[in-house]
Protein backbone atom coordinates (compact mmCIF):
# COMPACT_ATOMS: atom_id res chain seq x y z
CA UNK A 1 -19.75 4.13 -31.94
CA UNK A 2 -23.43 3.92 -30.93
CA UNK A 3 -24.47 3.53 -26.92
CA UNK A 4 -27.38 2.33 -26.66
CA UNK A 5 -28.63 2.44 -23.25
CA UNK A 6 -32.37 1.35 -23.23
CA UNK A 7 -32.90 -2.16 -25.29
CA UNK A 8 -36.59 -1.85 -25.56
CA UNK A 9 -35.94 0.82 -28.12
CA UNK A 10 -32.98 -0.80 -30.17
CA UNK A 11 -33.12 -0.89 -33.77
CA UNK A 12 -33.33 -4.64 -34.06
CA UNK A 13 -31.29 -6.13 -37.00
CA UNK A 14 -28.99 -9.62 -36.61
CA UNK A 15 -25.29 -9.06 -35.53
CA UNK A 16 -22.27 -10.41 -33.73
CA UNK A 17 -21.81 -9.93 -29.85
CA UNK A 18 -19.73 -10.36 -26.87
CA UNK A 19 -20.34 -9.34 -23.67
CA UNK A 20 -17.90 -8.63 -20.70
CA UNK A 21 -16.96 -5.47 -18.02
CA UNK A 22 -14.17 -4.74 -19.81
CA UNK A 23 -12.39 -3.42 -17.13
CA UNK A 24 -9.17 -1.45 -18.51
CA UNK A 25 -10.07 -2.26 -21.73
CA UNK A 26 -6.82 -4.41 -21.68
CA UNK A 27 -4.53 -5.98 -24.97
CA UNK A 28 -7.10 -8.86 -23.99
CA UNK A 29 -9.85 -7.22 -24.74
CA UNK A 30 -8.93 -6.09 -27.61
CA UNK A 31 -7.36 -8.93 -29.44
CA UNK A 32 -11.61 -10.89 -27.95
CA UNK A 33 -13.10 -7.51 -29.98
CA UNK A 34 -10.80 -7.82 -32.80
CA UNK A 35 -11.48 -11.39 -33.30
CA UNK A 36 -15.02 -11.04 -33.12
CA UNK A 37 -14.78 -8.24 -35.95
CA UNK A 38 -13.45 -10.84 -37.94
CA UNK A 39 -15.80 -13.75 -37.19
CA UNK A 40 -18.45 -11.39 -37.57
CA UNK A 41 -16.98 -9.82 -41.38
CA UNK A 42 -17.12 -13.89 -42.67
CA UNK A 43 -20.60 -13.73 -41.76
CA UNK A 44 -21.77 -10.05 -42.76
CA UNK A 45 -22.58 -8.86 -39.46
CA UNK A 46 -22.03 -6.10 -37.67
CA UNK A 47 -20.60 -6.29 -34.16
CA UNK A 48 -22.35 -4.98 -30.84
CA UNK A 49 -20.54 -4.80 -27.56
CA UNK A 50 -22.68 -6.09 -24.45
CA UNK A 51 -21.23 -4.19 -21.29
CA UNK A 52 -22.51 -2.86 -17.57
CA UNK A 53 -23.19 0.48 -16.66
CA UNK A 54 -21.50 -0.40 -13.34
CA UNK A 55 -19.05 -3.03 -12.37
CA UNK A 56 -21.14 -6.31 -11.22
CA UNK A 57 -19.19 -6.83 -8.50
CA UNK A 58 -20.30 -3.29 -7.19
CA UNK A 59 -24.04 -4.32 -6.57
CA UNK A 60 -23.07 -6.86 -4.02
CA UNK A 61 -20.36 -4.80 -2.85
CA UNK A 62 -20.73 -1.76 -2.75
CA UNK A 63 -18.41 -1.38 -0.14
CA UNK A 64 -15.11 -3.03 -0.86
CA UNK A 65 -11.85 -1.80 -1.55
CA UNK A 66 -11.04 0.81 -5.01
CA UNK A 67 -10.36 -1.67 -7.87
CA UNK A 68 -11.77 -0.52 -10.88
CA UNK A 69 -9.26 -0.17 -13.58
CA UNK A 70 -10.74 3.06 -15.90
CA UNK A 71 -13.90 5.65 -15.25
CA UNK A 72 -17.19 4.87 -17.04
CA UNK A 73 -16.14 7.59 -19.07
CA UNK A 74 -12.70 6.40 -19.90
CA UNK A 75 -14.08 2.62 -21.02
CA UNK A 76 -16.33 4.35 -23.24
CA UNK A 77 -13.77 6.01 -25.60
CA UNK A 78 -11.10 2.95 -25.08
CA UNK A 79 -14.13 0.57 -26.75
CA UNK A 80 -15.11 3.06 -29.25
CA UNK A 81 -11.51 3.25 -30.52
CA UNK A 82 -11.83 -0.17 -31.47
CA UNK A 83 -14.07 0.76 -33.94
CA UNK A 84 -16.84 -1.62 -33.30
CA UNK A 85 -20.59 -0.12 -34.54
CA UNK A 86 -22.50 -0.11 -31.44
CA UNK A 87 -22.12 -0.76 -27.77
CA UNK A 88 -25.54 -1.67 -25.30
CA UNK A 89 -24.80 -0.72 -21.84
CA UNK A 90 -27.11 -2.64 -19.71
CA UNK A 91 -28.27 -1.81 -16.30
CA UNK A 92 -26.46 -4.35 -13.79
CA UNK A 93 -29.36 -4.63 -11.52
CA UNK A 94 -30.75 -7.48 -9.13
CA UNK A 95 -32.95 -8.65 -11.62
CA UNK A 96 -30.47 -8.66 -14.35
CA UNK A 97 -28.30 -10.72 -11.96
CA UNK A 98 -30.97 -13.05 -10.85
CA UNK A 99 -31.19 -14.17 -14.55
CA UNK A 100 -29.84 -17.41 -15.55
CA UNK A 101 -27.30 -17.95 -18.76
CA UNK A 102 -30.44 -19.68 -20.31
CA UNK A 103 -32.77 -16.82 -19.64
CA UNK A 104 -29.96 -14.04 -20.31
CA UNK A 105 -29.44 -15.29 -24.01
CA UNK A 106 -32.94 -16.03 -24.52
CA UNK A 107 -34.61 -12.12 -23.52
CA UNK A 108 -31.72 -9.97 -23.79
CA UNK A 109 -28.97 -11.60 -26.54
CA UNK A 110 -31.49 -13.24 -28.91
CA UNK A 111 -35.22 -11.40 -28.08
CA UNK A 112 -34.06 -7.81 -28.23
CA UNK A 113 -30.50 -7.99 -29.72
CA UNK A 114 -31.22 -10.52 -32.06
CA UNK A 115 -27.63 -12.10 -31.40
CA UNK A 116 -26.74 -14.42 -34.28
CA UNK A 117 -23.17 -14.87 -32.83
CA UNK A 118 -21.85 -14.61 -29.35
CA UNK A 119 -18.14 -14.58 -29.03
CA UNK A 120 -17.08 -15.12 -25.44
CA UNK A 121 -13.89 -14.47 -23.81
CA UNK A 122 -12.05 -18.14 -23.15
CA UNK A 123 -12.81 -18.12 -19.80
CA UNK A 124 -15.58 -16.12 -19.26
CA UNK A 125 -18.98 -16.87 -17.01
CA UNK A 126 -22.03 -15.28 -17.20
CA UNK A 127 -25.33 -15.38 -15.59
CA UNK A 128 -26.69 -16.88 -12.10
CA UNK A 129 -24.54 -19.26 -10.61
CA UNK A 130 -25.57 -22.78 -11.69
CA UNK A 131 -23.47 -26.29 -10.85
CA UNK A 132 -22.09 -27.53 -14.57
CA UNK A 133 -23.01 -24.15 -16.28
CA UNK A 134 -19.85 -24.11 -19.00
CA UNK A 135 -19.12 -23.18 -22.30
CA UNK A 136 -20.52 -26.14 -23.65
CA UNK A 137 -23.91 -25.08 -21.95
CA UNK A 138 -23.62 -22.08 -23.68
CA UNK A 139 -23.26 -23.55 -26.59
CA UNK A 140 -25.86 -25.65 -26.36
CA UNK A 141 -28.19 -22.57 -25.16
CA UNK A 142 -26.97 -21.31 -28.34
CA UNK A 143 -28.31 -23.84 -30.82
CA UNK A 144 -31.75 -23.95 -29.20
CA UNK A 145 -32.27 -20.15 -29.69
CA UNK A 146 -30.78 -20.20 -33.49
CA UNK A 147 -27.24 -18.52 -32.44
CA UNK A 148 -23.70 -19.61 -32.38
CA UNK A 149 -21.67 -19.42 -29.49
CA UNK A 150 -17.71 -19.86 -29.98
CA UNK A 151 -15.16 -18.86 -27.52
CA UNK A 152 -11.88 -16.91 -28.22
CA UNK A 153 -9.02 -17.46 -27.97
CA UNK A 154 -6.63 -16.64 -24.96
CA UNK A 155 -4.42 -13.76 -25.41
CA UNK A 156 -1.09 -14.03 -23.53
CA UNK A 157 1.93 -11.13 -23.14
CA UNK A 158 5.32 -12.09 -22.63
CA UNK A 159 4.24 -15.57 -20.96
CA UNK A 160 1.48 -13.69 -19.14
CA UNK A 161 -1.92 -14.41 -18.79
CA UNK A 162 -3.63 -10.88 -20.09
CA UNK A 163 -6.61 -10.60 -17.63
CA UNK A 164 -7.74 -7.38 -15.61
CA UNK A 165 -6.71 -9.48 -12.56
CA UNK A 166 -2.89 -9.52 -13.83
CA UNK A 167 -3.12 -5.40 -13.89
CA UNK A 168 -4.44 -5.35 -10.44
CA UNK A 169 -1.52 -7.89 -9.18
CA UNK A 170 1.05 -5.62 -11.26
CA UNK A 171 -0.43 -2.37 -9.60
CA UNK A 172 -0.82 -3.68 -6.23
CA UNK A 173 2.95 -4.00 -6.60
CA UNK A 174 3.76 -0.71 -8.08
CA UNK A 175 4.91 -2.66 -11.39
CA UNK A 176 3.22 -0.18 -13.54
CA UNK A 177 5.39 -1.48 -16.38
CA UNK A 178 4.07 -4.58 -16.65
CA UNK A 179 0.53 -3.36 -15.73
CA UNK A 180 1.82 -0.80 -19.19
CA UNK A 181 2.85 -4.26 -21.06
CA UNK A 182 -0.41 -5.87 -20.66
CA UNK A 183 -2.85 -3.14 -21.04
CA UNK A 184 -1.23 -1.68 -24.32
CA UNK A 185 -0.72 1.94 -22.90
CA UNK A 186 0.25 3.80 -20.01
CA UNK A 187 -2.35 2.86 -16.61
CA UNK A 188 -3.80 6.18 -16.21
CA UNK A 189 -6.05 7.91 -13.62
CA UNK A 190 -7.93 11.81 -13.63
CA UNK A 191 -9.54 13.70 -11.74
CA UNK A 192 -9.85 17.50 -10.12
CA UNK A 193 -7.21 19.28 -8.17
CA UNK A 194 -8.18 20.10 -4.83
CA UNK A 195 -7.60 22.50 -2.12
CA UNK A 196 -4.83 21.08 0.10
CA UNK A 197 -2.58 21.87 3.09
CA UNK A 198 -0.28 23.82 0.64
CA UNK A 199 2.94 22.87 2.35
CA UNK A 200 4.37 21.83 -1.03
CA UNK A 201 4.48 25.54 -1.82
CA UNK A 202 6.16 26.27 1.65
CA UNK A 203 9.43 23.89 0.91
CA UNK A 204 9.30 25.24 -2.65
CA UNK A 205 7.69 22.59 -4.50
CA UNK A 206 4.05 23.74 -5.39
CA UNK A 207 2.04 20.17 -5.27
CA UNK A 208 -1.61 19.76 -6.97
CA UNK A 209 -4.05 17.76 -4.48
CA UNK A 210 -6.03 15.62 -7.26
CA UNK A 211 -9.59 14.10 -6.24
CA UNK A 212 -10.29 11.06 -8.12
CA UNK A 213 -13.27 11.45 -10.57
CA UNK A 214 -13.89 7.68 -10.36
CA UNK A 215 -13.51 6.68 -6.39
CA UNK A 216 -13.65 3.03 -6.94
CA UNK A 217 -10.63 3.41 -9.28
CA UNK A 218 -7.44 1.06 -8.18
CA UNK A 219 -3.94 3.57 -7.43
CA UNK A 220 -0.71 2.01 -7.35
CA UNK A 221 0.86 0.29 -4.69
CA UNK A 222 1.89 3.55 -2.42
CA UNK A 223 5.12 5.48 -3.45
CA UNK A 224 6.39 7.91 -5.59
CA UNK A 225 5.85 8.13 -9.54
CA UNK A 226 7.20 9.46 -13.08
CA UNK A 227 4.15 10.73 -14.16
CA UNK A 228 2.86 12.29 -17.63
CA UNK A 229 0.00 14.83 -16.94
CA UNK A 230 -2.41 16.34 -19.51
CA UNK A 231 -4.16 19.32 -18.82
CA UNK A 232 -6.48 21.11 -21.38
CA UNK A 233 -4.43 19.30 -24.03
CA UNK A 234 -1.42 19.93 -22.85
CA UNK A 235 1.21 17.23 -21.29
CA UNK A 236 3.66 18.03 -18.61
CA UNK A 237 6.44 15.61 -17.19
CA UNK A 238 6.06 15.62 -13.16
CA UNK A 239 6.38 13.53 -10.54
CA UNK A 240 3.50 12.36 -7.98
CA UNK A 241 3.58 11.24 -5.10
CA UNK A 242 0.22 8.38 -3.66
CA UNK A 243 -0.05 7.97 0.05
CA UNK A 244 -0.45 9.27 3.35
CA UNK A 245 2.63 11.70 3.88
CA UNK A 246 3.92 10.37 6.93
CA UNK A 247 6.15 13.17 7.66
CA UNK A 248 4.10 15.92 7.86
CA UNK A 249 0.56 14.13 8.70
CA UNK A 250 -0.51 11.52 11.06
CA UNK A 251 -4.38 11.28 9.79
CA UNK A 252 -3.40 8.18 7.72
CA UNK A 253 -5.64 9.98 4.98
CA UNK A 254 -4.32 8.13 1.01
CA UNK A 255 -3.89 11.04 -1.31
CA UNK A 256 -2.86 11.75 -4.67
CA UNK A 257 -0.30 14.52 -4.81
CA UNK A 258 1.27 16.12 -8.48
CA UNK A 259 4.47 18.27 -9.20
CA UNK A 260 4.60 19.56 -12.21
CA UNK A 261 8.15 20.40 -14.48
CA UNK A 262 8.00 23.64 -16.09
CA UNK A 263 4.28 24.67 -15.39
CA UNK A 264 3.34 28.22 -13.73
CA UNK A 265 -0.35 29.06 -13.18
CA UNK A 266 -3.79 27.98 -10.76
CA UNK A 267 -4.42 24.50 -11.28
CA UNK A 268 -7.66 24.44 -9.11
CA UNK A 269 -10.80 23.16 -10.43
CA UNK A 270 -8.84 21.84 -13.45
CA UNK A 271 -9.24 18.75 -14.88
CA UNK A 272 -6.15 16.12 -15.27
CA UNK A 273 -5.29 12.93 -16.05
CA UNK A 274 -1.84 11.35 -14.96
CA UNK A 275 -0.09 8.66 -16.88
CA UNK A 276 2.27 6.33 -15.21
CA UNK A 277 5.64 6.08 -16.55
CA UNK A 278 7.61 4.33 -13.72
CA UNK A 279 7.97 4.13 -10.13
CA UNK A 280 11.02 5.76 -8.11
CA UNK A 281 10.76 5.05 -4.70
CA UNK A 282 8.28 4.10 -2.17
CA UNK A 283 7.05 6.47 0.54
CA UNK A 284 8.61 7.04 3.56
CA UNK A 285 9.21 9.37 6.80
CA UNK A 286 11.61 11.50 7.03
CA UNK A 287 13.16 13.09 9.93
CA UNK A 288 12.56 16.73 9.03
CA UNK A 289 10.64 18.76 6.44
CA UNK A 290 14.82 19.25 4.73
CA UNK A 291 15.21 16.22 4.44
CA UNK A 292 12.16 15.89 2.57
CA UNK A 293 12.60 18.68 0.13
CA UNK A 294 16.36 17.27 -0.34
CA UNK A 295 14.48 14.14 -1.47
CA UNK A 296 11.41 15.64 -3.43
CA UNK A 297 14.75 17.86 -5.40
CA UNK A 298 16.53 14.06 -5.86
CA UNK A 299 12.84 12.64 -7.17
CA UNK A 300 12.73 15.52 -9.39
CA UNK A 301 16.15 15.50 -10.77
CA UNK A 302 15.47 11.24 -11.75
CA UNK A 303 13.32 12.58 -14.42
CA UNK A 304 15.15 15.39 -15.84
């Protein structure tokens, strides 16, 4: 797949578009891309993905609370496995935002894209807030600039709405089966291990402190996990533990602690990514540091 990052210097040829954050890069997602590969074979076009560099919402708040589904990084190679033949990744600046639907399509979709057709998501809103700005406003945007404007159609998952919203609601929750259902694979998150306290390798269970490399990234609901791990191409089973560790620290401090099954070595400075197979417990205090390694060798033995 193509990224084109600067639209002044795109290759400018007619194709097929849609435009979103595509957060997660969700079943939804895919089944909006997928249809607009079709759509966009009936009319011998190719197909151009229209995303942000950064999450919109992060411009206004730069502040709030993690809930970013994937890395930049991550999003990437989830859209280019959908095998569309270019993605532009636009700048999500103030001015950009300022920009009404009309003016969006008009310099952007139709001047320097040359958009011929603009498959939107069933529900999805774009542009500067304006009162009776719909789909059929679109539409008629559309016409006036010589492209058509359809939207798709809503993709739903064992009665569920698929939206990036549902996967924060299942995660917030710890439900990272559902959150598993919707997306189409396993909710993952990476990042480098860290220098910790190293009390894991005190009670006998030698614990990796990972460092998200995507801050604004959402965690599960706080407990402990079954976790798959990959680490230079390599997977290990493990279990990992998100939260503050109560019974050893009283800095209230979230982090992101792994175990690994059947691993040896120095894991620091290395790069991993943890998949999220199920959740076994929540976190919780315990009275003494034996009854926690009792517990850590029960969370263990769940997954062997």
């Amino acid at each position: 797949m193509e990224i084109i990052y600067d639209i002044k210097d795109i290759e400018k040829v007619p194709t097929a578009a849609t435009i979103g954050s595509f957060d997660g890069v969700h079943r939804g997602h895919v089944a909006m891309i997928e249809e607009t590969k079709q759509r966009a074979a009936a009319q011998g076009l190719p197909v151009t993905l229209v995303t942000f560099a950064r999450h919109p919402r992060l411009l206004f708040d730069a502040d709030r609370e993690p809930f970013l589904l994937s890395s930049a990084t991550t999003r990437m190679q989830r859209l280019a496995a959908t095998g569309v033949e270019r993605c532009v990744v636009l700048d999500f600046s103030r001015e950009l935002a300022a920009m009404s639907a009309r003016e969006f399509m008009g310099e952007v979709l139709a001047k320097h894209l040359d958009v011929k057709l603009l498959v939107l998501g069933y529900d999805h809103r774009f542009g500067r807030p304006e009162p009776g700005v719909d789909s059929d406003a679109y539409i008629c945007y559309g016409r006036e600039l010589g492209m058509e404007v359809v939207s798709a159609a809503r993709y739903d998952e064992a009665g569920l709405k698929v939206s990036s919203s549902q996967v924060r609601r299942a995660l917030a929750m710890g439900d990272v089966s559902t959150a598993a259902m919707l997306l189409g694979y396993r909710y993952s998150a990476s990042g480098r291990v860290v220098h910790g306290a190293a009390l894991g390798r005190e009670i006998g269970f030698p614990t990796a402190n990972i460092e998200l490399d995507e801050p604004m990234q959402l965690l599960p609901l706080n407990g402990v996990y079954e976790v798959v791990a990959s680490i230079a191409d390599c997977e290990y089973r493990g279990v990992l533990n998100i939260g503050v560790k109560p019974t050893v620290s009283e800095c209230g401090k979230r982090t992101v602690e792994l175990f690994l099954l059947d691993f040896s070595g120095d894991l620091y400075g290395c790069f991993v990514e943890v998949s999220f197979v199920r959740r076994l417990r929540e976190e919780r205090r315990f009275a003494s540091l034996d009854e926690l390694k009792a517990q850590i060798a029960k969370d263990v033995a769940s997954i062997l």
